[in-house]
PDB file of N, CA and C in Angstrom:
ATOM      1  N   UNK A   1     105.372 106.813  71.031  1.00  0.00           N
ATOM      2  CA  UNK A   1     103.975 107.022  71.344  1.00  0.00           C
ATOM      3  C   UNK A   1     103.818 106.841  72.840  1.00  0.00           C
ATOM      4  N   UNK A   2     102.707 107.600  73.204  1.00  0.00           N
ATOM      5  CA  UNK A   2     102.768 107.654  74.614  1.00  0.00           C
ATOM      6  C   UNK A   2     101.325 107.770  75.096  1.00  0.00           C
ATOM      7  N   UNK A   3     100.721 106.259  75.941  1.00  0.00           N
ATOM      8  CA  UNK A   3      99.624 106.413  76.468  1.00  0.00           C
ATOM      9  C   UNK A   3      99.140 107.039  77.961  1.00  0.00           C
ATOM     10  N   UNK A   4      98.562 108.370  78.311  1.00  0.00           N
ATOM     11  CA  UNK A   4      98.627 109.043  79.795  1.00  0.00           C
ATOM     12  C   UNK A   4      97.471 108.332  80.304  1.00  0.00           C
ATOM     13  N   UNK A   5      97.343 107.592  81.305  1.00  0.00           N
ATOM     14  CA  UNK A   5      96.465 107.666  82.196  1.00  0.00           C
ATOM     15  C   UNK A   5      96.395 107.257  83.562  1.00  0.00           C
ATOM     16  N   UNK A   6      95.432 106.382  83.987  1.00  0.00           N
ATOM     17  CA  UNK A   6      96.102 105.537  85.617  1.00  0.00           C
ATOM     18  C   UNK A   6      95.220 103.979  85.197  1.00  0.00           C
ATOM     19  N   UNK A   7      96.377 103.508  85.904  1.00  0.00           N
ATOM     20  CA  UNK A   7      96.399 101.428  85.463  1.00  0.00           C
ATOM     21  C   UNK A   7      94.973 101.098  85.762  1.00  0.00           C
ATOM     22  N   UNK A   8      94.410 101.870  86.902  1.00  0.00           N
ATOM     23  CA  UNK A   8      93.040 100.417  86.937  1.00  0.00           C
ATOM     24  C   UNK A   8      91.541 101.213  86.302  1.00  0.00           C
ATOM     25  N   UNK A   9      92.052 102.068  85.816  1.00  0.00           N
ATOM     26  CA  UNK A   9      90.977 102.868  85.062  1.00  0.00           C
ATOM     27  C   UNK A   9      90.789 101.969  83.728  1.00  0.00           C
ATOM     28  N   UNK A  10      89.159 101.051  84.019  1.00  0.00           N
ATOM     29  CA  UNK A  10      88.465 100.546  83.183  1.00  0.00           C
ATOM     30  C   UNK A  10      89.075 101.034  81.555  1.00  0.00           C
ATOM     31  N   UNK A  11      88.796 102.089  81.185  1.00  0.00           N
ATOM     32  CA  UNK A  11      88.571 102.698  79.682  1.00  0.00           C
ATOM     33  C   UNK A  11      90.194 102.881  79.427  1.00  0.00           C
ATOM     34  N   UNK A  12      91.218 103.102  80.437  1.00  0.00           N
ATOM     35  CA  UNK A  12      92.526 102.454  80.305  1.00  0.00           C
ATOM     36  C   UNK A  12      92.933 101.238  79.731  1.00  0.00           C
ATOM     37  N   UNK A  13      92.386 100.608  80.473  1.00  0.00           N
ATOM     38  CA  UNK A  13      92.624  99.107  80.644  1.00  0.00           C
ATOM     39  C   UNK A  13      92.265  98.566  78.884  1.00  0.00           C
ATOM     40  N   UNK A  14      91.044  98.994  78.495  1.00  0.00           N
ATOM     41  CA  UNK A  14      90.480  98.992  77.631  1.00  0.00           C
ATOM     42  C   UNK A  14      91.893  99.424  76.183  1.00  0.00           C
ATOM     43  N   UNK A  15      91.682 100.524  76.099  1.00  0.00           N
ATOM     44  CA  UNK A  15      92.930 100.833  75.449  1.00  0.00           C
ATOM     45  C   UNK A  15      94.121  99.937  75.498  1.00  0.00           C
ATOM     46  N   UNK A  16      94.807  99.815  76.518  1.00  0.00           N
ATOM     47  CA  UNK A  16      95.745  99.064  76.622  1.00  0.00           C
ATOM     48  C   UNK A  16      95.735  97.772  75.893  1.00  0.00           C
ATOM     49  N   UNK A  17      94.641  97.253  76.262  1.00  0.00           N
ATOM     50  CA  UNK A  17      94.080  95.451  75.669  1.00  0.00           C
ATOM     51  C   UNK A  17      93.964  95.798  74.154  1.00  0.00           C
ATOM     52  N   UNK A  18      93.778  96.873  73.700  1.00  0.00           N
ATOM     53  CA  UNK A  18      93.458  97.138  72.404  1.00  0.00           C
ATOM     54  C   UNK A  18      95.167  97.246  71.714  1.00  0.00           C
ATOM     55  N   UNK A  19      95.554  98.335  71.899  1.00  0.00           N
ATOM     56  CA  UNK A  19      96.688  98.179  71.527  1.00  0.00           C
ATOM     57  C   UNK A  19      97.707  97.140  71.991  1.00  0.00           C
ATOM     58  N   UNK A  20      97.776  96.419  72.436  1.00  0.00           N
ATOM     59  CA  UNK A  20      98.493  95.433  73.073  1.00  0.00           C
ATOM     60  C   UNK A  20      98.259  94.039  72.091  1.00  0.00           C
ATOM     61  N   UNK A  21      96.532  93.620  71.360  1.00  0.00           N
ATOM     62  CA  UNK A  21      96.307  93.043  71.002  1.00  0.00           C
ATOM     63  C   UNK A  21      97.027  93.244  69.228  1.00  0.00           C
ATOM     64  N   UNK A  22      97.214  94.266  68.890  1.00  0.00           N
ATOM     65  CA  UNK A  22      97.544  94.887  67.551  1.00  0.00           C
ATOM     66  C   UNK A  22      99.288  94.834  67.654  1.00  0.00           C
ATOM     67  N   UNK A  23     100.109  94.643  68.687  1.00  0.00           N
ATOM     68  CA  UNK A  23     101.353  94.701  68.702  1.00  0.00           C
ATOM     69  C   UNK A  23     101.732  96.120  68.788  1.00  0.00           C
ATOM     70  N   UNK A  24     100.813  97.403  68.657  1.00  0.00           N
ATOM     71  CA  UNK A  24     101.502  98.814  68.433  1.00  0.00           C
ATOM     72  C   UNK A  24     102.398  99.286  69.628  1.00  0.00           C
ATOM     73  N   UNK A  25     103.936  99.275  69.507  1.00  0.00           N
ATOM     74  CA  UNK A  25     104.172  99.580  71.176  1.00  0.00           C
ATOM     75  C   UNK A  25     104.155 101.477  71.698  1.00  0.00           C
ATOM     76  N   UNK A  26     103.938 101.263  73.039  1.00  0.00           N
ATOM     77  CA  UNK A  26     103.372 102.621  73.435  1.00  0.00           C
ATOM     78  C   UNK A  26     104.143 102.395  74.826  1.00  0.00           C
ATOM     79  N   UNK A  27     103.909 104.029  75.263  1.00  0.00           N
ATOM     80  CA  UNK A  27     104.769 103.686  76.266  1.00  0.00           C
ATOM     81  C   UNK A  27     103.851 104.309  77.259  1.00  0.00           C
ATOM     82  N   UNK A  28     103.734 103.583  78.800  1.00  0.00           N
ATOM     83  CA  UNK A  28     102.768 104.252  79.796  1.00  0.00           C
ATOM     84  C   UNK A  28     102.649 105.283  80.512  1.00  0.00           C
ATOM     85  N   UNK A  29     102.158 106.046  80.529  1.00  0.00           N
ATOM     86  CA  UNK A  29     102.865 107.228  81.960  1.00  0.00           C
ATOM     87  C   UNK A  29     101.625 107.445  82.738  1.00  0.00           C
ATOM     88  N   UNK A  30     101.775 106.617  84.039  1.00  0.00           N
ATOM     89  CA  UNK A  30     101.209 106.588  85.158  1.00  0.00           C
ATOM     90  C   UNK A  30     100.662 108.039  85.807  1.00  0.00           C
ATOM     91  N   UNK A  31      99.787 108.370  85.848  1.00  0.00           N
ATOM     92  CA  UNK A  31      99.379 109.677  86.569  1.00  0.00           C
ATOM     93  C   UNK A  31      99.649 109.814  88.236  1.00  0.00           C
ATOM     94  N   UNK A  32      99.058 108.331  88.452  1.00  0.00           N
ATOM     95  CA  UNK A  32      99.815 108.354  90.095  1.00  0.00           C
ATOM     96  C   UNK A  32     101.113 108.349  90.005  1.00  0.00           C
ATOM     97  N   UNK A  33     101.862 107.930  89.678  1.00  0.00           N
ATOM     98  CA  UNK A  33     103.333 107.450  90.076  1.00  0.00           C
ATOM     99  C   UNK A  33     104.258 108.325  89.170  1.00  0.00           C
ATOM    100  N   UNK A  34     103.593 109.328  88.337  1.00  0.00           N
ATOM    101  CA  UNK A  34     104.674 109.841  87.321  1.00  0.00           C
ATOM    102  C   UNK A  34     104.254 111.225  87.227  1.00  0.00           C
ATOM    103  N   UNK A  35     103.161 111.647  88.558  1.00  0.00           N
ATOM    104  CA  UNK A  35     102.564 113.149  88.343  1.00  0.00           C
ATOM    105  C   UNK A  35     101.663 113.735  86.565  1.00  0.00           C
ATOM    106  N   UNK A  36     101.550 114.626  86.869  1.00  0.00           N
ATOM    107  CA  UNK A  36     100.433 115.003  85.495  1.00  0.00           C
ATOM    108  C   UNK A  36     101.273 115.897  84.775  1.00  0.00           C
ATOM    109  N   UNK A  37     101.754 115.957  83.649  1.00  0.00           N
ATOM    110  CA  UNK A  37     102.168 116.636  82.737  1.00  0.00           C
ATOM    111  C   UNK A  37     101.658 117.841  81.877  1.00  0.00           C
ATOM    112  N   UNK A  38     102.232 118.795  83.060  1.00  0.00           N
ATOM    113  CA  UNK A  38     101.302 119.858  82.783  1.00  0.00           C
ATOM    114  C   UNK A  38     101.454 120.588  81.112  1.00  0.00           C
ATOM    115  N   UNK A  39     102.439 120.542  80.454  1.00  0.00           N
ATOM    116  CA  UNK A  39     102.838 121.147  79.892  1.00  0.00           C
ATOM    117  C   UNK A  39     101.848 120.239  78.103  1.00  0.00           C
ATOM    118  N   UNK A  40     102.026 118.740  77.949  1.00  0.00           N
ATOM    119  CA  UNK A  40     101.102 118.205  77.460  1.00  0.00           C
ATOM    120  C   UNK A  40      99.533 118.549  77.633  1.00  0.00           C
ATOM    121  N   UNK A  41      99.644 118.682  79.197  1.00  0.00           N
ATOM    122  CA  UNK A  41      97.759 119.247  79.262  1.00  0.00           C
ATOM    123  C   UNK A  41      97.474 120.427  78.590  1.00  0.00           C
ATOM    124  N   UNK A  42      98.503 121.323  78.465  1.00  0.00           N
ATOM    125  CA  UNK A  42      98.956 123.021  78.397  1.00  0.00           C
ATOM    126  C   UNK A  42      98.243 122.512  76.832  1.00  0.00           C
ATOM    127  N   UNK A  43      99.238 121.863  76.090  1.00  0.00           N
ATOM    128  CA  UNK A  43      98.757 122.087  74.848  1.00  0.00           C
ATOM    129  C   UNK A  43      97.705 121.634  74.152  1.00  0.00           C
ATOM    130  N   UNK A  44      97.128 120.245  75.076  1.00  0.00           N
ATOM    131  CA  UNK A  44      95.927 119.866  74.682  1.00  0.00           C
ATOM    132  C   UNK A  44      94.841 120.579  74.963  1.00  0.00           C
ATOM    133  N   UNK A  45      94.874 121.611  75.977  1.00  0.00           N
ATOM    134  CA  UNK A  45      94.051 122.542  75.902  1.00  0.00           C
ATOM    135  C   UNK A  45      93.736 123.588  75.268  1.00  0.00           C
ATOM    136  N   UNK A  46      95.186 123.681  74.519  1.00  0.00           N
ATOM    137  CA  UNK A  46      95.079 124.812  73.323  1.00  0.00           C
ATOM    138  C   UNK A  46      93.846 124.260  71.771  1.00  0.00           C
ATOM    139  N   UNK A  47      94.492 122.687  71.978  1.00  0.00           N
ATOM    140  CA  UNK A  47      94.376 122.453  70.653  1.00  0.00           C
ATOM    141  C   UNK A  47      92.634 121.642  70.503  1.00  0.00           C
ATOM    142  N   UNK A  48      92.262 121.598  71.734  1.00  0.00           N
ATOM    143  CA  UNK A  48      91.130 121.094  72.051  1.00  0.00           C
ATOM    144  C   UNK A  48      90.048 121.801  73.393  1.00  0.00           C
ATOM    145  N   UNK A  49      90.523 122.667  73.668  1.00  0.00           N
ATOM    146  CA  UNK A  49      90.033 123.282  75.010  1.00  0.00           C
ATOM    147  C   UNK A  49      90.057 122.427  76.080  1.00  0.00           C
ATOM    148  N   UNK A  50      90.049 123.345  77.164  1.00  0.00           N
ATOM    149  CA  UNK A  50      89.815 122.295  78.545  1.00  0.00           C
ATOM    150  C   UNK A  50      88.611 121.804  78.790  1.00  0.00           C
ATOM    151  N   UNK A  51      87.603 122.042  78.642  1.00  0.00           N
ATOM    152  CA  UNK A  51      86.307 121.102  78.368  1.00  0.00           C
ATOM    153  C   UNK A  51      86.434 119.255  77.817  1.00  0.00           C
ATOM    154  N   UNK A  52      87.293 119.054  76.834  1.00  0.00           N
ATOM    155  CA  UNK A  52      87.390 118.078  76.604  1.00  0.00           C
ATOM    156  C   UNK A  52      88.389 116.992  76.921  1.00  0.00           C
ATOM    157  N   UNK A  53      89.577 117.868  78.167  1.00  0.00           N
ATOM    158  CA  UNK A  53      90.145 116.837  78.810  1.00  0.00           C
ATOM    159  C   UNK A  53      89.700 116.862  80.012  1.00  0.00           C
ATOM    160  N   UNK A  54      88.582 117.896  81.123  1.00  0.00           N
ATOM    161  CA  UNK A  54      88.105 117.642  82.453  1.00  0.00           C
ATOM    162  C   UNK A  54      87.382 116.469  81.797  1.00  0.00           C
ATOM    163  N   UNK A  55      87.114 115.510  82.426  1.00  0.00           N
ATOM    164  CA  UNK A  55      85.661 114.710  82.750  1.00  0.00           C
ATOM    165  C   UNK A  55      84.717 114.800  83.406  1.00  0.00           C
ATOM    166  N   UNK A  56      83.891 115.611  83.143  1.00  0.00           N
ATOM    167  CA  UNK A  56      82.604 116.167  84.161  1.00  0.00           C
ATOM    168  C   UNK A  56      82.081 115.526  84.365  1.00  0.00           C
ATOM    169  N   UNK A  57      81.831 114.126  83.408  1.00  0.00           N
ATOM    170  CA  UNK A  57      80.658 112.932  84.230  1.00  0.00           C
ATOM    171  C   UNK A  57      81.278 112.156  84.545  1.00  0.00           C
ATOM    172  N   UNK A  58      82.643 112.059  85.657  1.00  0.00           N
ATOM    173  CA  UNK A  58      83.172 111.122  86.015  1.00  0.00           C
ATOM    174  C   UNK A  58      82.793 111.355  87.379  1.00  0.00           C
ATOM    175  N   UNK A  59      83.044 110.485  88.964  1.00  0.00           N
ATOM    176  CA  UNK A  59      82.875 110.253  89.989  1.00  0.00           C
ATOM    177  C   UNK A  59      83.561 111.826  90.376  1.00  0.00           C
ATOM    178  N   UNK A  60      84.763 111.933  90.168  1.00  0.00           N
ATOM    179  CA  UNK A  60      85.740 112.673  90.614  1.00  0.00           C
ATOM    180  C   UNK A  60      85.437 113.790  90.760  1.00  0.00           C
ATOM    181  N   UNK A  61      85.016 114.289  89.295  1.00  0.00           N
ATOM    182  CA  UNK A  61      84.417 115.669  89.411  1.00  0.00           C
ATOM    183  C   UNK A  61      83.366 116.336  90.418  1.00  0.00           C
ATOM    184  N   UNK A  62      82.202 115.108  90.234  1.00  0.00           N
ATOM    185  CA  UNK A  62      80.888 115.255  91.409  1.00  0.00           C
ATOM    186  C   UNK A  62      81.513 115.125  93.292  1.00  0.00           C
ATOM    187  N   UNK A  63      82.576 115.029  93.271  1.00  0.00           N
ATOM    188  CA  UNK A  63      82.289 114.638  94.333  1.00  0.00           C
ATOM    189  C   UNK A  63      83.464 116.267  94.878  1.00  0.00           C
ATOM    190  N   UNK A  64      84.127 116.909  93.935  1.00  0.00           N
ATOM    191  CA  UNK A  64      84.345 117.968  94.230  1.00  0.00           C
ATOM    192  C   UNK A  64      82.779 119.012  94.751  1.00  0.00           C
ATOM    193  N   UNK A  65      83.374 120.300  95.726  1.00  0.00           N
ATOM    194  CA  UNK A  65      82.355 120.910  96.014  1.00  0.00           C
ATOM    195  C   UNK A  65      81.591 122.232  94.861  1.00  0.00           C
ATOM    196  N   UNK A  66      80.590 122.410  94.767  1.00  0.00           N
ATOM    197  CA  UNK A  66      79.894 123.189  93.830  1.00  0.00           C
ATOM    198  C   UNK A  66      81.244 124.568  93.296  1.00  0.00           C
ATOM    199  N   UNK A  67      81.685 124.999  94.695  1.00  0.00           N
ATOM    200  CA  UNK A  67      82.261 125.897  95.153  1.00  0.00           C
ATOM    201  C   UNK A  67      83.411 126.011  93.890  1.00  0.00           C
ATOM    202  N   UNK A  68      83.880 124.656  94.459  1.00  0.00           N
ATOM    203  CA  UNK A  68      85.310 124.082  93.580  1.00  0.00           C
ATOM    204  C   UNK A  68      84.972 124.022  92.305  1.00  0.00           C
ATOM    205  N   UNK A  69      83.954 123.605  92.014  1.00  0.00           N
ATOM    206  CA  UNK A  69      83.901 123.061  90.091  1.00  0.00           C
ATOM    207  C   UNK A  69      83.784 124.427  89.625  1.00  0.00           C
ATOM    208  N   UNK A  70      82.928 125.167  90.535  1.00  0.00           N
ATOM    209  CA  UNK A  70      82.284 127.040  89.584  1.00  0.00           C
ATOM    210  C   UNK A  70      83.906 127.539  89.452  1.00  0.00           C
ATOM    211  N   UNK A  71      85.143 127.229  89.934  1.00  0.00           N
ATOM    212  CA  UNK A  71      86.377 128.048  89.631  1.00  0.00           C
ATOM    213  C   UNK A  71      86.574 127.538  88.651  1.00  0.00           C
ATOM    214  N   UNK A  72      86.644 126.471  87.842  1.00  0.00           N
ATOM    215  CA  UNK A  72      86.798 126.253  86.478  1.00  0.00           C
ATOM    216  C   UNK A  72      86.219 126.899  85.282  1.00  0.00           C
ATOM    217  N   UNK A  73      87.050 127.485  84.898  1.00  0.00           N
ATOM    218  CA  UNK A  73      86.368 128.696  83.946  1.00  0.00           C
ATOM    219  C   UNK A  73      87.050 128.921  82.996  1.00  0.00           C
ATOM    220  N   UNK A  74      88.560 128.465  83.122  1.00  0.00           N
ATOM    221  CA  UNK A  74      89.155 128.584  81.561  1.00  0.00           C
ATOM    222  C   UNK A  74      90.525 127.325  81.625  1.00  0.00           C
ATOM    223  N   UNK A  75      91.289 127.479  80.683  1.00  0.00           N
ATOM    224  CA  UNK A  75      92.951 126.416  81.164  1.00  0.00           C
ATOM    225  C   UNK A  75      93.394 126.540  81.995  1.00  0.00           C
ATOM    226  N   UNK A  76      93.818 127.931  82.409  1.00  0.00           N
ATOM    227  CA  UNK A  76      94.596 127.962  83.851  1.00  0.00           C
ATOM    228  C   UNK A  76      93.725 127.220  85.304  1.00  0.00           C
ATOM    229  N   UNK A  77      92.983 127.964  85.071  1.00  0.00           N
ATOM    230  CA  UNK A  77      91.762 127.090  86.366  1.00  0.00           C
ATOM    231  C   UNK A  77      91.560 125.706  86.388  1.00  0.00           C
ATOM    232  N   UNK A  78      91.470 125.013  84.982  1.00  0.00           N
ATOM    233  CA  UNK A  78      91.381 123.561  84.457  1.00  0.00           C
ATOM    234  C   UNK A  78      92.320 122.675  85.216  1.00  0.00           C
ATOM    235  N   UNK A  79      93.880 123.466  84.691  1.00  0.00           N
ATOM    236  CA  UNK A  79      95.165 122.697  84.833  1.00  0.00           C
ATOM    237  C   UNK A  79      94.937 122.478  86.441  1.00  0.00           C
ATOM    238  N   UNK A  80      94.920 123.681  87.372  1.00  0.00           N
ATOM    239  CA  UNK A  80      94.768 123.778  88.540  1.00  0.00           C
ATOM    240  C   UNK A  80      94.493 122.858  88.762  1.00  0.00           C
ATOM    241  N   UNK A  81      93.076 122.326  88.565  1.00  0.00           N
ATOM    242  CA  UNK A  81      92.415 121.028  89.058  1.00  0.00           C
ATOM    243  C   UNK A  81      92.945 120.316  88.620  1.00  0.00           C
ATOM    244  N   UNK A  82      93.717 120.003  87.461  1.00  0.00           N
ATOM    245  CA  UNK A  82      94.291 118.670  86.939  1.00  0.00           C
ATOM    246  C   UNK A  82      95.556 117.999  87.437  1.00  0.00           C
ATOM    247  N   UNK A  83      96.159 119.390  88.025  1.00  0.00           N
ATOM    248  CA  UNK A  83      97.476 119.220  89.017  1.00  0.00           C
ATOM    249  C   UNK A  83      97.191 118.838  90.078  1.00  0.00           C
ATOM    250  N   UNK A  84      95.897 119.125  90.881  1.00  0.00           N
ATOM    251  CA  UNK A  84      95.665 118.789  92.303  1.00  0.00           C
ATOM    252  C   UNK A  84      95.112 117.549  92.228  1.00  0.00           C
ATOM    253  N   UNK A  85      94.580 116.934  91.366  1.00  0.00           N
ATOM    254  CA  UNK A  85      93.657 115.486  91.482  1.00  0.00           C
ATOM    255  C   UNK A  85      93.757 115.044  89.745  1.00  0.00           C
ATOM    256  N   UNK A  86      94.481 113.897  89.542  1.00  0.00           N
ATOM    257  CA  UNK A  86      94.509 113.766  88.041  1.00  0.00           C
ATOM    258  C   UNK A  86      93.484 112.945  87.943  1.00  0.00           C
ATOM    259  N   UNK A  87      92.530 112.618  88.361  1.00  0.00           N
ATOM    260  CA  UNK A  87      91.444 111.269  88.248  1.00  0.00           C
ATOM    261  C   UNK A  87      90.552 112.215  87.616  1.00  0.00           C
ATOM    262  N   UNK A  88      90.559 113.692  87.872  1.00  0.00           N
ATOM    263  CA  UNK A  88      90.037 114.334  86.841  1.00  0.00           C
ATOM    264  C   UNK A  88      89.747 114.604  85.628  1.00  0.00           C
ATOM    265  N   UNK A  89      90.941 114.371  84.769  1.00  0.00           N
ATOM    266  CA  UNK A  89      91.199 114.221  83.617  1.00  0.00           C
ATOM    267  C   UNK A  89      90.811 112.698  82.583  1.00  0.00           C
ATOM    268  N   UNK A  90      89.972 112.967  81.752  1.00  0.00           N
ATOM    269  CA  UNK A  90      89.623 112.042  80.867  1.00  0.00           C
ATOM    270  C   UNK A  90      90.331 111.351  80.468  1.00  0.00           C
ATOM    271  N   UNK A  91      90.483 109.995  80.560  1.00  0.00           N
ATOM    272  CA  UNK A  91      91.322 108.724  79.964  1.00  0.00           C
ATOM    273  C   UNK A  91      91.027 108.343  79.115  1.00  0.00           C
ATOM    274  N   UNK A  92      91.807 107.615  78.657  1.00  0.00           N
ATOM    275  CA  UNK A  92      93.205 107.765  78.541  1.00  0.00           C
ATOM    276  C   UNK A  92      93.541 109.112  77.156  1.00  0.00           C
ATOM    277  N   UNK A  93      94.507 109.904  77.365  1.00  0.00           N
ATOM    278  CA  UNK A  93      95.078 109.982  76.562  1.00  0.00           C
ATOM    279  C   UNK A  93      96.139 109.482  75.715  1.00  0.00           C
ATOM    280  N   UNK A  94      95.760 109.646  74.272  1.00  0.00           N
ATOM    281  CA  UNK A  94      97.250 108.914  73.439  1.00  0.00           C
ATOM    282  C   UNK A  94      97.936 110.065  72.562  1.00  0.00           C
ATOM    283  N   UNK A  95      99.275 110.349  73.314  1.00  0.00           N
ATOM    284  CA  UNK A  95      99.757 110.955  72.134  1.00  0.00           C
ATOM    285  C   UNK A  95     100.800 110.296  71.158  1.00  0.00           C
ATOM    286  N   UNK A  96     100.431 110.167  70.064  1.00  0.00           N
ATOM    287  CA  UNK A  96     101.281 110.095  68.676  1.00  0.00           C
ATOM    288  C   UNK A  96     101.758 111.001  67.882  1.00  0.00           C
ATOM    289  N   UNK A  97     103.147 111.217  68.057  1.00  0.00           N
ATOM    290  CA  UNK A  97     103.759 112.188  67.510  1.00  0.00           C
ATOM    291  C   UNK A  97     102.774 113.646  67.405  1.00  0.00           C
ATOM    292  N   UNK A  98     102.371 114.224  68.444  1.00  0.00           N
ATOM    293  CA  UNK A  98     101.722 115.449  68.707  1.00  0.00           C
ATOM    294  C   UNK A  98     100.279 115.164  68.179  1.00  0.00           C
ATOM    295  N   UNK A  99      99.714 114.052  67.917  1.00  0.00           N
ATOM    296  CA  UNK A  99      98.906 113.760  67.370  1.00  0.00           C
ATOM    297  C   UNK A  99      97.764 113.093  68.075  1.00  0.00           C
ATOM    298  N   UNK A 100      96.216 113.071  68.965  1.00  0.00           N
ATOM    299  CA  UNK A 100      96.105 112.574  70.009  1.00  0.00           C
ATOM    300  C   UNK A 100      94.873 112.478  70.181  1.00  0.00           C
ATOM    301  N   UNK A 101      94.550 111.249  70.855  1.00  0.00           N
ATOM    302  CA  UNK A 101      93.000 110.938  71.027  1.00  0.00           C
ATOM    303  C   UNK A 101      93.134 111.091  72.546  1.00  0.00           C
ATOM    304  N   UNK A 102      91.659 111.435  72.668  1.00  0.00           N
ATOM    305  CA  UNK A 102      91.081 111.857  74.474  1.00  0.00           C
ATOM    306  C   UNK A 102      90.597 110.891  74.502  1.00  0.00           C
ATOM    307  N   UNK A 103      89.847 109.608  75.057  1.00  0.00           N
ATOM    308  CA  UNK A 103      89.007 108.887  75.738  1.00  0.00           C
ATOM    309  C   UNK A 103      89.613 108.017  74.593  1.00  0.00           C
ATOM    310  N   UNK A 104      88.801 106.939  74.701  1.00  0.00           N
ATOM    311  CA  UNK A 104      89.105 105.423  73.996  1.00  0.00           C
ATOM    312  C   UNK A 104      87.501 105.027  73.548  1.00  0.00           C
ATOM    313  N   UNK A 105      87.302 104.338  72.487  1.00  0.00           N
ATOM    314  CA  UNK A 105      86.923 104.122  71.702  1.00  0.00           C
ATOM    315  C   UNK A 105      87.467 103.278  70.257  1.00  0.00           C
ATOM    316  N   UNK A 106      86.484 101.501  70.207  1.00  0.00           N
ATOM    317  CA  UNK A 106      87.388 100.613  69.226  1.00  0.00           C
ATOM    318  C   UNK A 106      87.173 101.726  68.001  1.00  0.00           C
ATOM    319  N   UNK A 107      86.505 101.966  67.264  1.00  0.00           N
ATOM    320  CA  UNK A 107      86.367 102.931  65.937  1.00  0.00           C
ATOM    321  C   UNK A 107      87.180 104.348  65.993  1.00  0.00           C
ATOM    322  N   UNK A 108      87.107 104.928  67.260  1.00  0.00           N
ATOM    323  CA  UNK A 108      88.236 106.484  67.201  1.00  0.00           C
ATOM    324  C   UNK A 108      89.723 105.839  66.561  1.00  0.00           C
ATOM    325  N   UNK A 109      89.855 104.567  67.367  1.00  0.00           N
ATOM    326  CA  UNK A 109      91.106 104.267  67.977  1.00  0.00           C
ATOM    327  C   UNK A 109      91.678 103.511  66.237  1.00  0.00           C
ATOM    328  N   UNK A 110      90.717 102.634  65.574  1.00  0.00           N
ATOM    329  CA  UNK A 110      90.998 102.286  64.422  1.00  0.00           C
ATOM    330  C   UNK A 110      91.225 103.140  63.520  1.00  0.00           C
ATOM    331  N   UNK A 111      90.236 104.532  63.287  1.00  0.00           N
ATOM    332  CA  UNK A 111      90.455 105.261  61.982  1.00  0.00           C
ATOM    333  C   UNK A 111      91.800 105.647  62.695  1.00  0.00           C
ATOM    334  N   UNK A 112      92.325 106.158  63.990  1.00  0.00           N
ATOM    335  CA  UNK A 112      93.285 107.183  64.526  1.00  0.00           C
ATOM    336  C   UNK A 112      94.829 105.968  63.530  1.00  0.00           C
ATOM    337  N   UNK A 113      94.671 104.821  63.787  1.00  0.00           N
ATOM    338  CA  UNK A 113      95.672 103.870  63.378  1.00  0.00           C
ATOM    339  C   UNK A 113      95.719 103.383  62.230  1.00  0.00           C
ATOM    340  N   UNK A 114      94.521 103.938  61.280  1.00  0.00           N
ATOM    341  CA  UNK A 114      93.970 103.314  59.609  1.00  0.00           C
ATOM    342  C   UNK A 114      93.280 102.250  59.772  1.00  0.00           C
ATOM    343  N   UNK A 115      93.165 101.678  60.749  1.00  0.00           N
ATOM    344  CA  UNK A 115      92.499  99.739  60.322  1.00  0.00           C
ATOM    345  C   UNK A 115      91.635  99.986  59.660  1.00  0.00           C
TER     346      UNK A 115
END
């Protein structure tokens, strides 16, 4: 299992403390330090569109220019941005065996594990 995001991201952190508290082990992959995995984004965009891994109401997004956000218009354009600035992308992701929650949440995160 494999949790994507970056260490001091609150709703990270969050996750982490969650699973950490349950013993489930996972393994981290740093967005700063380990680049963005395009090919995971590739498919989470298939299987969920790119709408639901940008984060539009995050800091990151707003502070791109009007200019910049109007080129987002489908995956390829998405990834673009997700390759150039990963703070873009909604945290954390978890994938389990191809299997995967976008953002964090104690109730997503319980039914996703059975509790």
């Amino acid at each position: 299992m494999k949790l994507y995001g970056i260490p001091n991201c609150s709703t990270v952190k969050k996750a982490r403390a969650w699973l950490d508290e349950r013993e489930i082990p996972y393994e981290f992959h740093d967005y700063k330090k380990q680049g963005v995995p395009l090919d995971t984004l590739r498919e989470l965009c298939d299987l969920l569109g790119w709408e639901a891994i940008i984060n539009r109401n995050g800091p990151t997004w707003r502070k791109f220019p009007e200019a910049r956000r109007a080129q987002v218009r489908d995956c390829a354009s998405a990834l673009s941005l997700m390759e150039e600035n990963a703070s873009v992308i909604r945290r954390p992701i978890l994938d389990r065996d191809g299997q995967y929650q976008v953002g964090f949440s104690e109730d997503n995160y319980a039914a996703f594990f059975g509790e």
